[in-house]
N, C-alpha and C. Protein backbone atom coordinates (compact mmCIF):
# COMPACT_ATOMS: atom_id res chain seq x y z
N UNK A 1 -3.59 6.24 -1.81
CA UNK A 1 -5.00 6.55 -1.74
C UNK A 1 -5.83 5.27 -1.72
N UNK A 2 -5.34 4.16 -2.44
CA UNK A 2 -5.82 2.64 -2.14
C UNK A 2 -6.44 2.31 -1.05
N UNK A 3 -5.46 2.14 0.18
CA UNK A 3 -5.08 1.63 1.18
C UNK A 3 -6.39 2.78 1.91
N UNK A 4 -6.55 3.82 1.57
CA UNK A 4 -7.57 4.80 2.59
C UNK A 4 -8.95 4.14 2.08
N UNK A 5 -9.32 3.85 0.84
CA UNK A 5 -10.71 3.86 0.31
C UNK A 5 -10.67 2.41 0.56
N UNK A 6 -9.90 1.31 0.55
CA UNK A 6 -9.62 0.10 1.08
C UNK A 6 -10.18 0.26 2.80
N UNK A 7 -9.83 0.73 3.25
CA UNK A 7 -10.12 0.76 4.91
C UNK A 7 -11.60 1.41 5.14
N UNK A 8 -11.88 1.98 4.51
CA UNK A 8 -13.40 2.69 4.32
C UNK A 8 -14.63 1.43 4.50
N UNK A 9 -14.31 0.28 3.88
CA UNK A 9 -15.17 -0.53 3.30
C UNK A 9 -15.34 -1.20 4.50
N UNK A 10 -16.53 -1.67 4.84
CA UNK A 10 -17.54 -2.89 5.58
C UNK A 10 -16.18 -4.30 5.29
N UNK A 11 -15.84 -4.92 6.88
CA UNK A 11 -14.98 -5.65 6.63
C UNK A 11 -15.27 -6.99 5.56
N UNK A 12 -16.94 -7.02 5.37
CA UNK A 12 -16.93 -8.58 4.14
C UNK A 12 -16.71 -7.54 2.97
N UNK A 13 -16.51 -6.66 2.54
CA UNK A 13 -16.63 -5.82 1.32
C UNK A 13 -15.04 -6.16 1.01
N UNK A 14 -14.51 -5.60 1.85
CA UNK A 14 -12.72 -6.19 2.08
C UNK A 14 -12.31 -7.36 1.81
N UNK A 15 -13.25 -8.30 2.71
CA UNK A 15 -12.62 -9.21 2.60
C UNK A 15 -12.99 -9.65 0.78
N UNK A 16 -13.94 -9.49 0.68
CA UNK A 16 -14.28 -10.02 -1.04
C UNK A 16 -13.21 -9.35 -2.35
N UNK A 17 -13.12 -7.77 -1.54
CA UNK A 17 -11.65 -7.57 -2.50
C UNK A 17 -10.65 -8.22 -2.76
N UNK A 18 -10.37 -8.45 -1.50
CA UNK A 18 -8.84 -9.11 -0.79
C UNK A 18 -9.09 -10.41 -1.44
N UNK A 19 -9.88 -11.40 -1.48
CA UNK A 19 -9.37 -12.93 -2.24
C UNK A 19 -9.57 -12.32 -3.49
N UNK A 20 -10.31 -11.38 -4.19
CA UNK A 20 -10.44 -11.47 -5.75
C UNK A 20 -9.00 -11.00 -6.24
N UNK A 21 -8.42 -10.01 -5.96
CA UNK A 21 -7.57 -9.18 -6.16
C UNK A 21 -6.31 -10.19 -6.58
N UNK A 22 -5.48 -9.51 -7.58
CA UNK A 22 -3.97 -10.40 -8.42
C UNK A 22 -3.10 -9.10 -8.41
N UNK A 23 -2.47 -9.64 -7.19
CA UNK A 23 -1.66 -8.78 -6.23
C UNK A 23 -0.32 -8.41 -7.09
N UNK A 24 0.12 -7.63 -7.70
CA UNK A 24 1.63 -7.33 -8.64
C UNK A 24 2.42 -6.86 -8.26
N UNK A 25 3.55 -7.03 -7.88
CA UNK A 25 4.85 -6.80 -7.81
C UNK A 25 5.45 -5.35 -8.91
N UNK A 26 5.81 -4.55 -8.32
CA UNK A 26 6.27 -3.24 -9.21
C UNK A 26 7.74 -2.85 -8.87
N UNK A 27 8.18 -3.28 -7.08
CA UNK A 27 9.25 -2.93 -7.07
C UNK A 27 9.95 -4.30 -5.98
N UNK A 28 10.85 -4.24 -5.50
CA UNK A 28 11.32 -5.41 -4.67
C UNK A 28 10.36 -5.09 -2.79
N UNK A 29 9.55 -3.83 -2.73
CA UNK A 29 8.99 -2.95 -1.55
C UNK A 29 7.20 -3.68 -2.10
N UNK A 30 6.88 -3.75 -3.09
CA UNK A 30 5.68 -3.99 -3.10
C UNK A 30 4.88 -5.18 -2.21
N UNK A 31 3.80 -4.66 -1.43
CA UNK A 31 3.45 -5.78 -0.82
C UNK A 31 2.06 -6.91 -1.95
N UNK A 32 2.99 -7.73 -1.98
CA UNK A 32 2.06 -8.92 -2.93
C UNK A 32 1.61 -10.05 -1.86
N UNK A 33 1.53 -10.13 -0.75
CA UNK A 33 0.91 -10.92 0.42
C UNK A 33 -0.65 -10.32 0.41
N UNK A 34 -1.23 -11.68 0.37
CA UNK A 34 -3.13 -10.81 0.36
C UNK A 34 -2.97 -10.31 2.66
N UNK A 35 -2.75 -11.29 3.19
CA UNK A 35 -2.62 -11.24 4.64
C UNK A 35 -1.77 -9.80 4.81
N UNK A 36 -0.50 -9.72 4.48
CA UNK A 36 -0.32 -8.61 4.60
C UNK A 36 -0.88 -7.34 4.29
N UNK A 37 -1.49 -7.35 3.08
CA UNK A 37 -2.11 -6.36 2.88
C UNK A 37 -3.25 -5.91 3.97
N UNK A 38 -4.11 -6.95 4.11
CA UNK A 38 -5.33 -6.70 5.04
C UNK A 38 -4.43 -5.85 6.71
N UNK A 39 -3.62 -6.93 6.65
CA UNK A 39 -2.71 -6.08 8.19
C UNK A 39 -2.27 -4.51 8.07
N UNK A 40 -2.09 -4.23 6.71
CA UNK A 40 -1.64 -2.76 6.52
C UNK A 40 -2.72 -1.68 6.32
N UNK A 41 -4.03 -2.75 5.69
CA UNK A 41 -5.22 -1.62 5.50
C UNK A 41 -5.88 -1.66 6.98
N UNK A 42 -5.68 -2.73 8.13
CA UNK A 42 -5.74 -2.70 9.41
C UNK A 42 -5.15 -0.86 10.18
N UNK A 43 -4.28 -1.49 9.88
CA UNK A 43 -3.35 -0.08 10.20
C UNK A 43 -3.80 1.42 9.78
N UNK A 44 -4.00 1.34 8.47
CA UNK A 44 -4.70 2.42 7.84
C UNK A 44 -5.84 2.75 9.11
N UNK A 45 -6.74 2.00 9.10
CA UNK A 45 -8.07 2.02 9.96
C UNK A 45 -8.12 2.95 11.51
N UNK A 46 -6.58 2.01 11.67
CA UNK A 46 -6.39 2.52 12.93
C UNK A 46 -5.73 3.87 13.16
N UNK A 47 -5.08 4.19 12.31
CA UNK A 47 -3.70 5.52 12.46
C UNK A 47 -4.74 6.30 11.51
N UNK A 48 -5.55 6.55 10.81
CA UNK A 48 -6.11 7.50 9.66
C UNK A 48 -5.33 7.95 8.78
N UNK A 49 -4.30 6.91 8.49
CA UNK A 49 -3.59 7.65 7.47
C UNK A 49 -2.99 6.31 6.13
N UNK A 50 -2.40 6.24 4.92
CA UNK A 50 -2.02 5.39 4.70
C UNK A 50 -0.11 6.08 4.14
N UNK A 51 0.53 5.54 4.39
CA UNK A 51 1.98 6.06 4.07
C UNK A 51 2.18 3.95 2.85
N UNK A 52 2.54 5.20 2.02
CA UNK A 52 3.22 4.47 1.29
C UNK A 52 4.74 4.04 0.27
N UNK A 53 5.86 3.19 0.94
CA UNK A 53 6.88 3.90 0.75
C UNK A 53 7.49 2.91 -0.55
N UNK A 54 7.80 3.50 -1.65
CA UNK A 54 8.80 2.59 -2.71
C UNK A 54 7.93 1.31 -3.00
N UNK A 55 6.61 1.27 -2.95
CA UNK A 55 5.76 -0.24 -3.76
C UNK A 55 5.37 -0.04 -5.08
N UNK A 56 4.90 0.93 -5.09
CA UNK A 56 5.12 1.45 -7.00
C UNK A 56 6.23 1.82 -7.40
N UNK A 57 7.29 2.19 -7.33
CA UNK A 57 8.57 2.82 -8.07
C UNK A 57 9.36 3.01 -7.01
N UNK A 58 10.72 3.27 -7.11
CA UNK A 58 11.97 3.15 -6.34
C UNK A 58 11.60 4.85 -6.20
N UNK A 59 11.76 5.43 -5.02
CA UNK A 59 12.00 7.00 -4.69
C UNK A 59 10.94 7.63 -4.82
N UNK A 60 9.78 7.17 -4.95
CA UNK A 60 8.14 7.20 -4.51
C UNK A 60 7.59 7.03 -3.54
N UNK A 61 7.16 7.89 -2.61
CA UNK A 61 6.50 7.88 -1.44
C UNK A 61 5.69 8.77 -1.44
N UNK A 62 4.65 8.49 -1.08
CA UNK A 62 3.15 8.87 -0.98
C UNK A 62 1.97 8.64 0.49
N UNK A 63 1.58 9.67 0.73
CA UNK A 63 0.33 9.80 2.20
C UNK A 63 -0.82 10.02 1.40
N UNK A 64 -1.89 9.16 1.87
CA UNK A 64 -3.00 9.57 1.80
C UNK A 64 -3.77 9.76 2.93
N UNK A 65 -4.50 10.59 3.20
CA UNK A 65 -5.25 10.39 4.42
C UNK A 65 -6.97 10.31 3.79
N UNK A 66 -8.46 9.95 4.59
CA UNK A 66 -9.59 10.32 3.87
C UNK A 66 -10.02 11.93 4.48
N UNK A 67 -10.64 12.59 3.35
CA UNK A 67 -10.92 13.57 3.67
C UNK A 67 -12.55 13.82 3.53
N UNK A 68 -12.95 13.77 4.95
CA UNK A 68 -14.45 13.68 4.78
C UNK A 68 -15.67 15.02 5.11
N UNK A 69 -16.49 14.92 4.14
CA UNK A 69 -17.25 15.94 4.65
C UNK A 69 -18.63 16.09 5.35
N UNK A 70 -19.36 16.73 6.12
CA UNK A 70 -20.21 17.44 6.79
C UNK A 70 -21.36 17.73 5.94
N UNK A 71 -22.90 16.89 5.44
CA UNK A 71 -23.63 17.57 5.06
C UNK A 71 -24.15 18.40 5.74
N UNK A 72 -25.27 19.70 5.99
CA UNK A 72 -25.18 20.36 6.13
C UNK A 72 -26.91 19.99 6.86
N UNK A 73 -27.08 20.89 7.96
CA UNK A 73 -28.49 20.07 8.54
C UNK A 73 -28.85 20.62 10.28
């Protein structure tokens, strides 16, 4: 769900995440590259989706997609 509300943001909003951020290691899959990351929330942007496989815990995989709504008008 990161990686979706990550891609949401105005790219200087990103980018100001992306240098503040102290990137942690959880499994030997976690991405701790700030560059990589930006390339994967790239991706997010582009595909509407974020897949996330084994970066928090071994046999954890997780989709988020954003789910947006329609005010009414």
């Amino acid at each position: 769900m990161g990686r979706v509300l990550l891609a949401a943001l105005p790219d200087s909003d990103l980018d100001d995440f992306i240098a503040a951020a102290k990137l942690q290691s959880f499994t030997p899959y976690t991405t701790i590259d700030k560059r990589e990351l930006r390339l994967l929330i790239q991706k997010v942007r582009r595909s509407g989706f974020s897949l996330v496989d084994q970066e928090l815990e071994i046999e954890l995989r997780s989709i988020a997609v954003p789910v947006q709504t329609q005010a009414d008008g």
